[in-house]
PDB file of N, CA and C in Angstrom:
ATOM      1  N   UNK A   1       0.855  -1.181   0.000  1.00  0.00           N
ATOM      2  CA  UNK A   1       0.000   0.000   0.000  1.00  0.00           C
ATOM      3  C   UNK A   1       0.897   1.239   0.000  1.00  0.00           C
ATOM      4  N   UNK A   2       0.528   1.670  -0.711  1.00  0.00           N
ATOM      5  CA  UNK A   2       1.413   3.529  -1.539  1.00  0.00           C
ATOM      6  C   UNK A   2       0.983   4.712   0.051  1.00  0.00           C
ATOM      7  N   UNK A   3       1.724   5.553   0.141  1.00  0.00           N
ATOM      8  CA  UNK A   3       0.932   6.301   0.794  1.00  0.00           C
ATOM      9  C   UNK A   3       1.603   7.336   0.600  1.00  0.00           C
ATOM     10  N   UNK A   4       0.627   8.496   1.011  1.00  0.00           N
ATOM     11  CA  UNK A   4       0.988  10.307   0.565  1.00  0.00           C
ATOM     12  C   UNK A   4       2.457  10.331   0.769  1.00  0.00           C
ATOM     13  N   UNK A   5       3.527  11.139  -0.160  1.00  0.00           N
ATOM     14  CA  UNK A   5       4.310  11.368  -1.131  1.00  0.00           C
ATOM     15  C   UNK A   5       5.198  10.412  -1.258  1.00  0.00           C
ATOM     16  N   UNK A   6       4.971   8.909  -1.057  1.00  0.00           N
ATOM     17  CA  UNK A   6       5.571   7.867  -1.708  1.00  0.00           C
ATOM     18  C   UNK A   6       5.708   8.474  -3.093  1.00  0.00           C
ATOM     19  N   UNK A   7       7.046   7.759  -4.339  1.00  0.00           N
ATOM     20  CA  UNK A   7       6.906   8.259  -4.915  1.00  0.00           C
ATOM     21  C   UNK A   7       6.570   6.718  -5.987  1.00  0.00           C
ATOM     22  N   UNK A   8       5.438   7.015  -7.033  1.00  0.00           N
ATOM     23  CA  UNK A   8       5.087   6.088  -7.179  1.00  0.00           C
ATOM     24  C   UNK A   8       4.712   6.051  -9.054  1.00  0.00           C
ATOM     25  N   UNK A   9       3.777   5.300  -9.602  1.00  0.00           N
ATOM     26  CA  UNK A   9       4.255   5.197 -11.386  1.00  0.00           C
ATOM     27  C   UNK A   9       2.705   4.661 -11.610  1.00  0.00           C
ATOM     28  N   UNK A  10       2.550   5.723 -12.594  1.00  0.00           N
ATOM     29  CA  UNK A  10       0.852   5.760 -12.879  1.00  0.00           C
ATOM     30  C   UNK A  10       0.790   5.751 -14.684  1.00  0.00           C
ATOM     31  N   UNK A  11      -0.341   5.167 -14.776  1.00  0.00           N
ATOM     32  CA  UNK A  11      -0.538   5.105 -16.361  1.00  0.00           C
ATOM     33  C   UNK A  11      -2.298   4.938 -16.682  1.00  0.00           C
ATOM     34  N   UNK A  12      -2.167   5.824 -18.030  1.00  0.00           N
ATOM     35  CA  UNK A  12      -3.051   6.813 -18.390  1.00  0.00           C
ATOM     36  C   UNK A  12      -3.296   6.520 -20.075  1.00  0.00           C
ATOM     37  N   UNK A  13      -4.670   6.215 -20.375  1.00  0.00           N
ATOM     38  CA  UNK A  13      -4.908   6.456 -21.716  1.00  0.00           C
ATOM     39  C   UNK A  13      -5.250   7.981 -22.328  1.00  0.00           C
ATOM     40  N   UNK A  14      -4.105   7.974 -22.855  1.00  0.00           N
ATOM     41  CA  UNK A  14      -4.645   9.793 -23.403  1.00  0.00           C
ATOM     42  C   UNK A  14      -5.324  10.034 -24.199  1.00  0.00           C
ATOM     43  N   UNK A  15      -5.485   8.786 -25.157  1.00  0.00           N
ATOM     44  CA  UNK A  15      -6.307   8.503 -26.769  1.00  0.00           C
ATOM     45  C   UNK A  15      -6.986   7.613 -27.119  1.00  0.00           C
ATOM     46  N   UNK A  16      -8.086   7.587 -27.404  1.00  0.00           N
ATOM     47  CA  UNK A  16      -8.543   5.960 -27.590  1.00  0.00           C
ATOM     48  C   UNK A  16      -8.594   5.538 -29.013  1.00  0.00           C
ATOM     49  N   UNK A  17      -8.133   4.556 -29.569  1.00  0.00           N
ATOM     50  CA  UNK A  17      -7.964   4.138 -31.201  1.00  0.00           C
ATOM     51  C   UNK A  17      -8.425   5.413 -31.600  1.00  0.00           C
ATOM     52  N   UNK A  18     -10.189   5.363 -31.478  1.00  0.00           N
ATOM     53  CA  UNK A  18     -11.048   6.322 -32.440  1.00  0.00           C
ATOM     54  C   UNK A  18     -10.348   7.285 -32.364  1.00  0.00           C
ATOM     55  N   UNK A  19      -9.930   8.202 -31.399  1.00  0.00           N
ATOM     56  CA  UNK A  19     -10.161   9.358 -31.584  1.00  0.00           C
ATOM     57  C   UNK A  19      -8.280   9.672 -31.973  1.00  0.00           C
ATOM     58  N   UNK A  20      -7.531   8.641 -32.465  1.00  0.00           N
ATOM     59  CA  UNK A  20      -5.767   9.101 -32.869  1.00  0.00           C
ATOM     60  C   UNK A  20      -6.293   9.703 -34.074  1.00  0.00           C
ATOM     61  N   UNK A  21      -5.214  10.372 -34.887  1.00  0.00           N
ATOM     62  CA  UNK A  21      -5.169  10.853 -36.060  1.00  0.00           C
ATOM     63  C   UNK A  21      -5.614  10.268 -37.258  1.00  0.00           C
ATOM     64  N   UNK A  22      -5.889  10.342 -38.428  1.00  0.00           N
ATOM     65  CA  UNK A  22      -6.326   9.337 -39.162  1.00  0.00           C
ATOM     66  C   UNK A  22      -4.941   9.151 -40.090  1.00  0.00           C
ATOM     67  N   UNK A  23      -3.954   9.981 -40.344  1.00  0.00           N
ATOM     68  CA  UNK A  23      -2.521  10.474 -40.646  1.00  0.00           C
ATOM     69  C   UNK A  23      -1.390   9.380 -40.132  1.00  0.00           C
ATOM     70  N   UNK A  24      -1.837   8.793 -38.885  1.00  0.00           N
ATOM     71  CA  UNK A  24      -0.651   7.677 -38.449  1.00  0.00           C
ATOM     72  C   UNK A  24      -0.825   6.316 -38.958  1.00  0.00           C
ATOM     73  N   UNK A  25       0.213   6.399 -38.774  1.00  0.00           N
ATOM     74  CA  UNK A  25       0.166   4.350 -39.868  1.00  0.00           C
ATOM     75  C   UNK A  25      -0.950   3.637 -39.129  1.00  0.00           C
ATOM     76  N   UNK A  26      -1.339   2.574 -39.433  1.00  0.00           N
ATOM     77  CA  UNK A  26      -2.346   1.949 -39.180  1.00  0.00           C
ATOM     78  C   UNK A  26      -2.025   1.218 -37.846  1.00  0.00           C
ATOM     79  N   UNK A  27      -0.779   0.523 -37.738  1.00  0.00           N
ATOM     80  CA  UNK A  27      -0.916  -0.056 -36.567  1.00  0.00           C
ATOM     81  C   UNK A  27      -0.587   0.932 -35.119  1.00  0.00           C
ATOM     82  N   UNK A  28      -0.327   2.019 -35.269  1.00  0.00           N
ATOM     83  CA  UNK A  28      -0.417   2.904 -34.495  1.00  0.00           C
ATOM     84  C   UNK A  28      -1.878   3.220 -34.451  1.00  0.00           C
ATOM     85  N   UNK A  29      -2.530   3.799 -35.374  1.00  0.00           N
ATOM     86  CA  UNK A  29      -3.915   3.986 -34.974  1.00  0.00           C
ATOM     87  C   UNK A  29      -4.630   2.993 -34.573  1.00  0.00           C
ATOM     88  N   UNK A  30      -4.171   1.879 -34.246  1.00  0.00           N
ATOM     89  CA  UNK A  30      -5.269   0.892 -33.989  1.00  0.00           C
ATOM     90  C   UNK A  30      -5.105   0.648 -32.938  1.00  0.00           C
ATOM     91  N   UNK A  31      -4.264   1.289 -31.865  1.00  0.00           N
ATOM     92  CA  UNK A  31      -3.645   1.202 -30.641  1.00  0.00           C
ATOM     93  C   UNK A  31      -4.330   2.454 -29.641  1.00  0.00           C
ATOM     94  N   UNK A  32      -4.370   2.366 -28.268  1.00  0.00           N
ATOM     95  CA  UNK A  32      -4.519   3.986 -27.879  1.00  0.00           C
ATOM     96  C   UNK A  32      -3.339   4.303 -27.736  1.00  0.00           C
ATOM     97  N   UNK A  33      -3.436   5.556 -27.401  1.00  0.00           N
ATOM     98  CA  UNK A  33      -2.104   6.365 -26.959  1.00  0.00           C
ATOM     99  C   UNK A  33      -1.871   5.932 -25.482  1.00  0.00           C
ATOM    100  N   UNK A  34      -1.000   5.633 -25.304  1.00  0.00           N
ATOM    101  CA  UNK A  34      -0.832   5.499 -22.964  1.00  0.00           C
ATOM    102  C   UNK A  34       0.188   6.423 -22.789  1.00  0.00           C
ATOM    103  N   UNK A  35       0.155   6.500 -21.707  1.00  0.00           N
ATOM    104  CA  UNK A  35       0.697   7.447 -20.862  1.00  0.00           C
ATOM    105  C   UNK A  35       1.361   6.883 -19.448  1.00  0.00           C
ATOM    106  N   UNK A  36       2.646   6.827 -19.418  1.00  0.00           N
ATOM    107  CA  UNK A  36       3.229   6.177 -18.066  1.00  0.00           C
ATOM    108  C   UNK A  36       4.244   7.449 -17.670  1.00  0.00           C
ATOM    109  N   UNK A  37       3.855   7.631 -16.135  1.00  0.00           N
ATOM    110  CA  UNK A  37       4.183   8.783 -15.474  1.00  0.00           C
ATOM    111  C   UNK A  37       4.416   8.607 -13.881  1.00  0.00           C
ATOM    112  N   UNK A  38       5.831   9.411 -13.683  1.00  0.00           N
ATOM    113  CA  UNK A  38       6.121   8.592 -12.096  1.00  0.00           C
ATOM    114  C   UNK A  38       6.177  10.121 -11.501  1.00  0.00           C
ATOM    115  N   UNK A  39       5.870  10.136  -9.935  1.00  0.00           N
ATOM    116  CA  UNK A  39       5.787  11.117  -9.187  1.00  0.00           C
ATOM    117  C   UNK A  39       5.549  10.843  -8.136  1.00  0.00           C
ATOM    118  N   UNK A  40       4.917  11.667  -7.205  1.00  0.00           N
ATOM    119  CA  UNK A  40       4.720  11.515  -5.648  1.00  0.00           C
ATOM    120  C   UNK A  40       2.815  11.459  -5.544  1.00  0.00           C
ATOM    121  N   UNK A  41       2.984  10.605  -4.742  1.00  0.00           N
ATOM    122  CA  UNK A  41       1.495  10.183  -4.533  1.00  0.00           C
ATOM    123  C   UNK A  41       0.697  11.384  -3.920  1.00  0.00           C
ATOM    124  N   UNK A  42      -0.314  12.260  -4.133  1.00  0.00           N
ATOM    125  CA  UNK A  42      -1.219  12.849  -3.089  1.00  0.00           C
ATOM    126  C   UNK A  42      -2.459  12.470  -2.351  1.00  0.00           C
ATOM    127  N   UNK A  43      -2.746  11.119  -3.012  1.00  0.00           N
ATOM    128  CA  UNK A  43      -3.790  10.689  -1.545  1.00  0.00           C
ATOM    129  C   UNK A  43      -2.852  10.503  -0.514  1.00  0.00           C
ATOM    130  N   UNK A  44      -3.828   9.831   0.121  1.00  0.00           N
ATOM    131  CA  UNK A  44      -3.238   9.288   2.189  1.00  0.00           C
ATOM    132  C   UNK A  44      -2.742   8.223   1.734  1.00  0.00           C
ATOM    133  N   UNK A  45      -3.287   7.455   0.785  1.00  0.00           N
ATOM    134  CA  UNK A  45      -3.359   6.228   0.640  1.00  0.00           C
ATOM    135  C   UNK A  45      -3.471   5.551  -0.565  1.00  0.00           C
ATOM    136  N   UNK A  46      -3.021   4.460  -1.425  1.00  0.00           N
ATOM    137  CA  UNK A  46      -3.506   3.692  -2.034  1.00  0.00           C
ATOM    138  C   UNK A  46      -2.973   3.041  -2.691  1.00  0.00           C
ATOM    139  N   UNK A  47      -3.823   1.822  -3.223  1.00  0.00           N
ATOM    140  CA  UNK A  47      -3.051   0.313  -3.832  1.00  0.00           C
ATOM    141  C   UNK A  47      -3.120   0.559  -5.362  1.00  0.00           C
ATOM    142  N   UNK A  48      -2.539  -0.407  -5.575  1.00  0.00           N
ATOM    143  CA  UNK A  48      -2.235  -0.993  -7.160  1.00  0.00           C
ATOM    144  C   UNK A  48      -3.395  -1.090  -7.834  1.00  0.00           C
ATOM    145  N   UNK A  49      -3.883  -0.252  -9.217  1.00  0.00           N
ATOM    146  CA  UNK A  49      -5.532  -0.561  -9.464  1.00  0.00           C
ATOM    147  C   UNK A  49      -5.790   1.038  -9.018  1.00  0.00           C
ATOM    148  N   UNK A  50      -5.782   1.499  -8.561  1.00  0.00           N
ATOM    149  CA  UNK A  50      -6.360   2.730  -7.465  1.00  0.00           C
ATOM    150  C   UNK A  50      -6.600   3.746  -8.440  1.00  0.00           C
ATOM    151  N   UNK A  51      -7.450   4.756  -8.508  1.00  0.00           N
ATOM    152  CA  UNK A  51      -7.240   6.209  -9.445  1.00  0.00           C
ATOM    153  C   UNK A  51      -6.652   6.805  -8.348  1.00  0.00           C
ATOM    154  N   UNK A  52      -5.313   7.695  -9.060  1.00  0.00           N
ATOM    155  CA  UNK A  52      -5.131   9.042  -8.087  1.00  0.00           C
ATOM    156  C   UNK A  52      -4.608   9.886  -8.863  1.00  0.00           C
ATOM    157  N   UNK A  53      -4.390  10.677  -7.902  1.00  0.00           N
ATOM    158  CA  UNK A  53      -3.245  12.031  -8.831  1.00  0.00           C
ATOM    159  C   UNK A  53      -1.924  11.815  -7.901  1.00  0.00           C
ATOM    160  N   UNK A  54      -1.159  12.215  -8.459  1.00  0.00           N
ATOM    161  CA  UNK A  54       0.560  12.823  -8.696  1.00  0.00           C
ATOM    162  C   UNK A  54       1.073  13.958  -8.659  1.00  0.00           C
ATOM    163  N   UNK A  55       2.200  13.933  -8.117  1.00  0.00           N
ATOM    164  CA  UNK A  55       2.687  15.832  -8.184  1.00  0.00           C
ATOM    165  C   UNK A  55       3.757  14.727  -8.970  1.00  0.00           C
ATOM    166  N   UNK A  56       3.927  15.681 -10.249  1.00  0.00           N
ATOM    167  CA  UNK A  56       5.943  15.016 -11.062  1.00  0.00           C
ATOM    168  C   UNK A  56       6.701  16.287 -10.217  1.00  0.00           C
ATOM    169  N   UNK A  57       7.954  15.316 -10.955  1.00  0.00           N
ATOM    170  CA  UNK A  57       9.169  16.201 -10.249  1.00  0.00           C
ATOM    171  C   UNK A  57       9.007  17.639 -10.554  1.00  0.00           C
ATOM    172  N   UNK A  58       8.680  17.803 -11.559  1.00  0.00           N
ATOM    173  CA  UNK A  58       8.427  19.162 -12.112  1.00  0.00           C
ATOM    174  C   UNK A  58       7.440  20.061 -11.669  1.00  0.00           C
ATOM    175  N   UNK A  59       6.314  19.702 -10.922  1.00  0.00           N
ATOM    176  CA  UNK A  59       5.138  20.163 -10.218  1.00  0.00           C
ATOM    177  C   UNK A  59       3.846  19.888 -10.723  1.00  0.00           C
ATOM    178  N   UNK A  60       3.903  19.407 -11.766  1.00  0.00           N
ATOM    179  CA  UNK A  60       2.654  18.677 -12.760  1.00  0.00           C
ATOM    180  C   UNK A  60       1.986  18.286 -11.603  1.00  0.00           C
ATOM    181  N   UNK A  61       0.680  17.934 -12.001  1.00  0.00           N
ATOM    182  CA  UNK A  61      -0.694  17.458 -11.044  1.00  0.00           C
ATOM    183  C   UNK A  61      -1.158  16.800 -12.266  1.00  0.00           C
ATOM    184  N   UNK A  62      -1.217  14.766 -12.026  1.00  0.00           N
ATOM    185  CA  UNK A  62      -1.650  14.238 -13.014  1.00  0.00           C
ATOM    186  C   UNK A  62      -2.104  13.088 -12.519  1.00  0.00           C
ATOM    187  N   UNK A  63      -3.692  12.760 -13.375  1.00  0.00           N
ATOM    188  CA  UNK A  63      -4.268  11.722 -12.915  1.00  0.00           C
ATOM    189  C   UNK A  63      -4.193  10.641 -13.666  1.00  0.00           C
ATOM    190  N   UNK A  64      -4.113   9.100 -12.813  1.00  0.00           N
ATOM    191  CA  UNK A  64      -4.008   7.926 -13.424  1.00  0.00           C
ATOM    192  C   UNK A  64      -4.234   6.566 -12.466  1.00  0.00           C
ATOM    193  N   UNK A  65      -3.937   5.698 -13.365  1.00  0.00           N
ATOM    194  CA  UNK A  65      -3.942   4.770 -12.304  1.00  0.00           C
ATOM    195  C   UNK A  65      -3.003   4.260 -11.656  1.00  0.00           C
ATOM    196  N   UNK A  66      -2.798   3.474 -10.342  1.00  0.00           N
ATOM    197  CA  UNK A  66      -1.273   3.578 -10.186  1.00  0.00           C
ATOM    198  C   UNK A  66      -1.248   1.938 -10.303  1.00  0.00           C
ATOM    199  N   UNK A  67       0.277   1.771 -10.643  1.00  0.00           N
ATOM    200  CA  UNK A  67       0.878   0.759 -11.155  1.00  0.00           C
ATOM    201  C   UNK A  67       1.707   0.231 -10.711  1.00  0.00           C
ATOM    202  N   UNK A  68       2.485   1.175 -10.117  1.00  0.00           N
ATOM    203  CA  UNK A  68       4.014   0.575  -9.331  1.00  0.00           C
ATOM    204  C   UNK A  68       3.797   1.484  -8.265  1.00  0.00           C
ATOM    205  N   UNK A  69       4.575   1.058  -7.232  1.00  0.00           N
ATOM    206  CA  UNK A  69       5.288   2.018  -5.772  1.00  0.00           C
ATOM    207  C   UNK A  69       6.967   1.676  -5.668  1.00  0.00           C
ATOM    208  N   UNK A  70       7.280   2.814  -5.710  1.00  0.00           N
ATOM    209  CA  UNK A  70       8.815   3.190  -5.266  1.00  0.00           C
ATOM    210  C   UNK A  70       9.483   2.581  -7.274  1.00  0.00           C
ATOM    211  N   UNK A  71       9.060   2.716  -8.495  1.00  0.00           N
ATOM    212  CA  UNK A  71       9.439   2.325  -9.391  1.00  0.00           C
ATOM    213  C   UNK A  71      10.906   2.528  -9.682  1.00  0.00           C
ATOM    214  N   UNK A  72      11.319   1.389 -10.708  1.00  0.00           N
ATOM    215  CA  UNK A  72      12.972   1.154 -10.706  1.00  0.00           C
ATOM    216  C   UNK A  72      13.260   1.221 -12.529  1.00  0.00           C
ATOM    217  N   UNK A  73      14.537   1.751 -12.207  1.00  0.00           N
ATOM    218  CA  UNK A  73      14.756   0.801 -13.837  1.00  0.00           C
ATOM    219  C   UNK A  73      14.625  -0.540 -13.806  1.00  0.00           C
ATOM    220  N   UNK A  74      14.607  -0.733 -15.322  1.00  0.00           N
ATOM    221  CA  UNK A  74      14.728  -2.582 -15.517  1.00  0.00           C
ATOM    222  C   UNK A  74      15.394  -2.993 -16.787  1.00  0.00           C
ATOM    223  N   UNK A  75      15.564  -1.743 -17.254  1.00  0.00           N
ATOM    224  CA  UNK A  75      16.060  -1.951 -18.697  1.00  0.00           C
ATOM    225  C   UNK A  75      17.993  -2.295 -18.697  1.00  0.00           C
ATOM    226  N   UNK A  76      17.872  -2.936 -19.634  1.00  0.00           N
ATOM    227  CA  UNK A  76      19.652  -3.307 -19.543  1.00  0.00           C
ATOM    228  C   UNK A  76      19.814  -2.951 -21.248  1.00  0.00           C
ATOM    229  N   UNK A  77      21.576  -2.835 -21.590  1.00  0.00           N
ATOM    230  CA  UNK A  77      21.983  -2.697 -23.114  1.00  0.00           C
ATOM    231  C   UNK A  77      22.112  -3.978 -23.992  1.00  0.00           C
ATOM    232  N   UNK A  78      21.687  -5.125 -23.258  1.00  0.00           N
ATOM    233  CA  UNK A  78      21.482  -6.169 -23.818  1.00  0.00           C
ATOM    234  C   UNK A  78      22.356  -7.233 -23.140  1.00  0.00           C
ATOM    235  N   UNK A  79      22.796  -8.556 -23.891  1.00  0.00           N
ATOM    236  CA  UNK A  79      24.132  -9.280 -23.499  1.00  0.00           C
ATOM    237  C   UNK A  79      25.293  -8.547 -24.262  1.00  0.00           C
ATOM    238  N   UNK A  80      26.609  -9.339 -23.615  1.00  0.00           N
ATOM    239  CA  UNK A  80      27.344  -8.941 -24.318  1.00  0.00           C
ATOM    240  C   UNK A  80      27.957  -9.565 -25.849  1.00  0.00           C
ATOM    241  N   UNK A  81      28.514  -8.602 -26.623  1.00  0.00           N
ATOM    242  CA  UNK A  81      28.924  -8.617 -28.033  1.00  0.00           C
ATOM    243  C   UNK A  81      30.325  -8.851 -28.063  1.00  0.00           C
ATOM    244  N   UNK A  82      30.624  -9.613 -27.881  1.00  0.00           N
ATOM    245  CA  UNK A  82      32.380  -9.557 -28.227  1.00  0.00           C
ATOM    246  C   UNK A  82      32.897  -9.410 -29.238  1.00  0.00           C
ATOM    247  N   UNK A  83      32.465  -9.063 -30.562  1.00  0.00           N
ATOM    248  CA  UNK A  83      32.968  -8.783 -31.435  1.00  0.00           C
ATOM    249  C   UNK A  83      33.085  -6.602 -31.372  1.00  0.00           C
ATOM    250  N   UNK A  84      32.052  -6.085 -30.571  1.00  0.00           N
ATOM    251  CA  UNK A  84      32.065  -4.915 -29.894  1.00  0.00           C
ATOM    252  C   UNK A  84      33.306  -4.613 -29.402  1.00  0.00           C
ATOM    253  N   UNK A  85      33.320  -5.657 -28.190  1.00  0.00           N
ATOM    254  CA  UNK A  85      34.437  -5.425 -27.743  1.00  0.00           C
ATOM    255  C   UNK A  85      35.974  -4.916 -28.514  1.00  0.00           C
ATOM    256  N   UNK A  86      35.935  -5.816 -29.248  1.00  0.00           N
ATOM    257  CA  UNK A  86      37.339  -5.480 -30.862  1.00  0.00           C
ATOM    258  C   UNK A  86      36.843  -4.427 -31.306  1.00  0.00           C
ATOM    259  N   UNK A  87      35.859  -4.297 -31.490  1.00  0.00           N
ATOM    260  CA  UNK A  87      35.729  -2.943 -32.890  1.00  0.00           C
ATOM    261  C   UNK A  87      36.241  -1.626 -31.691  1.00  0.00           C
ATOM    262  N   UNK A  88      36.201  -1.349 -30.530  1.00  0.00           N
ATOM    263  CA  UNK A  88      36.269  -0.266 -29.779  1.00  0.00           C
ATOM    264  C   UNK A  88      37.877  -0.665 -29.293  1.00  0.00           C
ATOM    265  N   UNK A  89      38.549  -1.979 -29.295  1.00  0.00           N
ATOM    266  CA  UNK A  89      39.728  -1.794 -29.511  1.00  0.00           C
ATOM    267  C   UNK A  89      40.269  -1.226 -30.718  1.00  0.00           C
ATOM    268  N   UNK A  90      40.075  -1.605 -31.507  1.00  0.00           N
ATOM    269  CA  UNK A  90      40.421  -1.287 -33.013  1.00  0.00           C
ATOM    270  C   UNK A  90      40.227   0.679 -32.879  1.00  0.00           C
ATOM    271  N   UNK A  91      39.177   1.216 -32.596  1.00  0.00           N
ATOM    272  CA  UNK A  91      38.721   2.101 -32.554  1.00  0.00           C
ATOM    273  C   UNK A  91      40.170   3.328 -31.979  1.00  0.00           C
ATOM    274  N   UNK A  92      40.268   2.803 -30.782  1.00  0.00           N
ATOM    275  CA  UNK A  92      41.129   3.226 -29.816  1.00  0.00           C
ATOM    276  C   UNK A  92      42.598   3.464 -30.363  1.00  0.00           C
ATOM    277  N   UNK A  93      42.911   2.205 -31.021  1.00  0.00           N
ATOM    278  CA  UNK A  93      43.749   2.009 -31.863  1.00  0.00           C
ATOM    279  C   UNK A  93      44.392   3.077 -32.824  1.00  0.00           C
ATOM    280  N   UNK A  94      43.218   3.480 -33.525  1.00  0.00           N
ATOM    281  CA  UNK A  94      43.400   4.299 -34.581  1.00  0.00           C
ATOM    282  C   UNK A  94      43.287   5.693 -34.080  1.00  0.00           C
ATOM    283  N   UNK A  95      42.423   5.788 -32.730  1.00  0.00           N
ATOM    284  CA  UNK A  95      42.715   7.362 -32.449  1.00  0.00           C
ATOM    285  C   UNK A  95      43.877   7.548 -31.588  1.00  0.00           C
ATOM    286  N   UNK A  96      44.221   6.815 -31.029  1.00  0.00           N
ATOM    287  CA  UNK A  96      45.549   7.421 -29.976  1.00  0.00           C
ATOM    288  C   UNK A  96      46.510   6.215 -30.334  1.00  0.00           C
ATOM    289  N   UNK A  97      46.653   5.432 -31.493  1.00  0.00           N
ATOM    290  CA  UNK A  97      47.875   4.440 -31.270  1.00  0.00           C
ATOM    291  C   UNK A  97      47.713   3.422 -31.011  1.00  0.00           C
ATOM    292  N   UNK A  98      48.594   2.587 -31.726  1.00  0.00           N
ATOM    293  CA  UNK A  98      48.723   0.959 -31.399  1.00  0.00           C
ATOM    294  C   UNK A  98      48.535   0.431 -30.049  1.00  0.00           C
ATOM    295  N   UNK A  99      49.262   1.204 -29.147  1.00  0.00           N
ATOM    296  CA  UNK A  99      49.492   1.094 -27.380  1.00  0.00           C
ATOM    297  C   UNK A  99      48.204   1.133 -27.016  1.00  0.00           C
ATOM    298  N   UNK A 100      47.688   1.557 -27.331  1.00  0.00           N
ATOM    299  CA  UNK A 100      46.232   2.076 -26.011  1.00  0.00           C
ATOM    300  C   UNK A 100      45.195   1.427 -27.268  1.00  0.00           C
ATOM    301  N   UNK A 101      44.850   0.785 -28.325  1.00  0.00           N
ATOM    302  CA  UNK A 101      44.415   0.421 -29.156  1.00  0.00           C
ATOM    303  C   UNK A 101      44.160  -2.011 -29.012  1.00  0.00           C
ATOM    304  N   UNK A 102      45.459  -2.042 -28.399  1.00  0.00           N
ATOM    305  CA  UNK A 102      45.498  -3.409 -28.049  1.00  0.00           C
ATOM    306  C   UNK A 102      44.702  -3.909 -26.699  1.00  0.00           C
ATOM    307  N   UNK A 103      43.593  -5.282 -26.707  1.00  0.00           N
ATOM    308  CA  UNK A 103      42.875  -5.232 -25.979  1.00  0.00           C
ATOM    309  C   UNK A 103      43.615  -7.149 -25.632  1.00  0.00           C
ATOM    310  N   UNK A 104      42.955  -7.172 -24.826  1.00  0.00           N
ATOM    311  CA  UNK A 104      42.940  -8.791 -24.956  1.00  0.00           C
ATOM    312  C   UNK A 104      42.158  -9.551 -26.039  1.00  0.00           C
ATOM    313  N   UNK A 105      42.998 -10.498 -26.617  1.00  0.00           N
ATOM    314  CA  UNK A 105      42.951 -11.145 -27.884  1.00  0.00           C
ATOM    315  C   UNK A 105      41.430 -12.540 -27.625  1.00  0.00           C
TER     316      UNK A 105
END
C-alpha cells in the first residue's frame, strides 16, 4: 500500500484508437495512446488498481492509475557482443595508437 508522497508510477490512456489521427500508420492507430508517469502520490493512501493524482518532479498534477510504488529501472543494453568489444579496440587504436588500441585477444 502507496501512501501520501511515496513516490510512485501511474498510467493513463490519453487517446482511444477512435479518436488518434487518421494520418498515423495503421498499426499505431489501432492502438490507444498510454501514458506512463512517475511522481509523488497525493492521496493518504492507495493500492495498485487505485485512481489518483501525482505531483511530477516538475510540479505537474496528473491523474491515473497507479501501477508501481517506489518504481525502478529494468532496462539493460542487452548481453554482451564480443565482437564490440574489438571494434572499440580497433577504434582506440586508430585514435591514440597501437598502445592504447590493443585489448585482450
Amino acid at each position: 500500500m502507496a501512501k501520501k508522497h511515496d513516490y510512485v508510477q501511474i498510467h493513463r490512456i490519453v487517446l482511444e484508437p477512435d479518436a488518434r489521427a487518421d494520418t498515423i500508420p495503421e498499426d499505431t492507430h489501432s492502438v490507444p495512446l498510454e501514458m506512463w508517469v512517475k511522481g509523488y502520490l497525493n492521496e493518504e493512501s492507495a493500492k495498485i488498481g487505485d485512481e489518483v493524482t501525482i505531483t511530477t518532479r516538475t510540479g505537474r498534477q496528473v491523474k491515473g492509475v497507479l501501477v508501481d510504488e517506489a518504481p525502478h529501472y529494468t532496462h539493460s543494453f542487452g548481453n554482451l557482443v564480443p565482437e564490440l568489444l574489438r571494434v572499440g579496440d580497433q577504434v582506440r587504436g586508430i585514435l591514440f595508437g597501437e598502445e592504447s588500441g590493443e585489448g585482450a585477444k
